[in-house]
C-alpha atoms as a PDB file:
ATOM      1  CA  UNK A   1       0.000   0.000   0.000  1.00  0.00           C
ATOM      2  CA  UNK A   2       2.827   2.056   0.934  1.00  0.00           C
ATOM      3  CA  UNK A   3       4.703   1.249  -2.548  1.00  0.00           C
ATOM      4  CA  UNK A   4       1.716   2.413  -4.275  1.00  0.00           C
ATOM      5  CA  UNK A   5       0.770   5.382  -2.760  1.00  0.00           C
ATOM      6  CA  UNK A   6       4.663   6.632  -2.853  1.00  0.00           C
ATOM      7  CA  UNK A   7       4.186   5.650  -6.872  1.00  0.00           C
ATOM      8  CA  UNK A   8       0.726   7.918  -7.024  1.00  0.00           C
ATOM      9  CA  UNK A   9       3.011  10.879  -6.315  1.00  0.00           C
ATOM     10  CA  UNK A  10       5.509  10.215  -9.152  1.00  0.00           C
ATOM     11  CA  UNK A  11       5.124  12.199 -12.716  1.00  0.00           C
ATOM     12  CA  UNK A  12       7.374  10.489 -15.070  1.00  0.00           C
ATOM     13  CA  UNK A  13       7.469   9.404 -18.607  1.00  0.00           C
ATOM     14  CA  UNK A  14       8.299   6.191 -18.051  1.00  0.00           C
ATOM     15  CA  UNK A  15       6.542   5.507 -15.493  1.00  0.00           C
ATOM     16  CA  UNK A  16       2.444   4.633 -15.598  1.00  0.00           C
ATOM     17  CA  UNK A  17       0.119   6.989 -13.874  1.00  0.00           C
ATOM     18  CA  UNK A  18      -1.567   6.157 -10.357  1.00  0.00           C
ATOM     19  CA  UNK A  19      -4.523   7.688  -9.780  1.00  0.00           C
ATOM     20  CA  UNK A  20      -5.732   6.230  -6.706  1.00  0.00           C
ATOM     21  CA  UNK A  21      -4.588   3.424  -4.301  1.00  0.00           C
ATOM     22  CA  UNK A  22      -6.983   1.930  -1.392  1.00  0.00           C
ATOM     23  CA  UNK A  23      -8.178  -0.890   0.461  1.00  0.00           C
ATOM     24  CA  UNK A  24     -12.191  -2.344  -0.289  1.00  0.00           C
ATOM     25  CA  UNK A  25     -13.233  -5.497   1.683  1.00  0.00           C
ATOM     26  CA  UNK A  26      -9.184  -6.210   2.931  1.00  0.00           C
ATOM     27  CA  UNK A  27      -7.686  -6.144  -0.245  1.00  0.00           C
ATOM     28  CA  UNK A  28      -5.524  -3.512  -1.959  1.00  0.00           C
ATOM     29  CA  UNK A  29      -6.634  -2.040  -5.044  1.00  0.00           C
ATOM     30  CA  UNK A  30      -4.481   0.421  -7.422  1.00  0.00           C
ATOM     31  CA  UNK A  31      -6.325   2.361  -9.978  1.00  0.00           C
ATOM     32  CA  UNK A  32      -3.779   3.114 -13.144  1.00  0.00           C
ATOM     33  CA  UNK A  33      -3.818   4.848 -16.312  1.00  0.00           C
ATOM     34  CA  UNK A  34      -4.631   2.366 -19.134  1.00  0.00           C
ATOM     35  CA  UNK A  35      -2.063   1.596 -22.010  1.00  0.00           C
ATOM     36  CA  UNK A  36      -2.631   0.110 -24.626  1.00  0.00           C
ATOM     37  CA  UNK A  37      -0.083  -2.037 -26.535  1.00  0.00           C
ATOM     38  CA  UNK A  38       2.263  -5.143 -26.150  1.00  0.00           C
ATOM     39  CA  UNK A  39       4.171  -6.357 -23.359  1.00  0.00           C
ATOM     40  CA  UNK A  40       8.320  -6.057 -23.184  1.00  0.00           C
ATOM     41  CA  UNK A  41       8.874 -10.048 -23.465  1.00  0.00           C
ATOM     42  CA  UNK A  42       5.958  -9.737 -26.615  1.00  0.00           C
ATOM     43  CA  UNK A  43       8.131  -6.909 -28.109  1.00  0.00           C
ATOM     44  CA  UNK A  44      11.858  -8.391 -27.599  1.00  0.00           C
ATOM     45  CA  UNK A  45      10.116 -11.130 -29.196  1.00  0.00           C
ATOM     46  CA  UNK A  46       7.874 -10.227 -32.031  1.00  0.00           C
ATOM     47  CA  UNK A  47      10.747 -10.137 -34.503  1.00  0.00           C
ATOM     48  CA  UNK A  48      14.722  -9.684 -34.499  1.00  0.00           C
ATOM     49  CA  UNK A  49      15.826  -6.128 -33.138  1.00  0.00           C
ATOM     50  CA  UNK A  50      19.198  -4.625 -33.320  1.00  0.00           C
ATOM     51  CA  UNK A  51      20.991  -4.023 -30.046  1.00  0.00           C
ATOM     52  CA  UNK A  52      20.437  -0.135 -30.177  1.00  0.00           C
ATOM     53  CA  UNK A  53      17.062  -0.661 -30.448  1.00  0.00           C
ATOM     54  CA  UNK A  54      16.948  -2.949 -27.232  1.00  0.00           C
ATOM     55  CA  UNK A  55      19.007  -0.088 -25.263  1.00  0.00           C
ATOM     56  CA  UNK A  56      16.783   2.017 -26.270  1.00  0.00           C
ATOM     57  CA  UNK A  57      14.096   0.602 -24.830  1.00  0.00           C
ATOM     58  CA  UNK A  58      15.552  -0.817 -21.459  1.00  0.00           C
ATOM     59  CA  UNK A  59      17.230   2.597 -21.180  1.00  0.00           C
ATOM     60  CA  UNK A  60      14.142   4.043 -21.091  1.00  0.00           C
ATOM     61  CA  UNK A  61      12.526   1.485 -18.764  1.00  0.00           C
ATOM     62  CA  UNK A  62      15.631   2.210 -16.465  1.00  0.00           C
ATOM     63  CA  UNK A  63      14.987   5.657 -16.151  1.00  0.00           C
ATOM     64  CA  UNK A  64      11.626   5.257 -14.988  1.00  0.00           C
ATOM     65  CA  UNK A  65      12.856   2.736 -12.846  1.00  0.00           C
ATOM     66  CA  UNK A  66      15.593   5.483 -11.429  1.00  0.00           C
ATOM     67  CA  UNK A  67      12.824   7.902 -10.924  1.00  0.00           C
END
């Protein structure tokens, strides 16, 4: 609960949007933004990329990570 609500204050690129985080009947619920499209593992492995393609990407996912 604490994870999310810390992630609710974040504004970031890379990083989905939270816009609520609570508790109904004991369990945790997190309400995110919606985006549409294709998993990582789908993506690495939908067809051959070259490597600067793949930094690209995890680059990216590292500096939403970071933040």
């Amino acid at each position: 609960m604490r994870e999310a609500q810390a992630i609710a204050k974040l504004s970031h690129p890379n990083v989905v949007v939270v816009y609520d985080v609570g508790a109904h009947q004991d369990k945790v619920f997190v309400a995110m933004e919606f985006v549409d499209g294709h998993t990582l593992w789908y993506w690495m492995h939908a067809e051959p990329r070259a490597w600067p393609d793949v930094l690209k990407i995890f680059a990216a996912a590292g500096r939403g990570l970071a933040a």
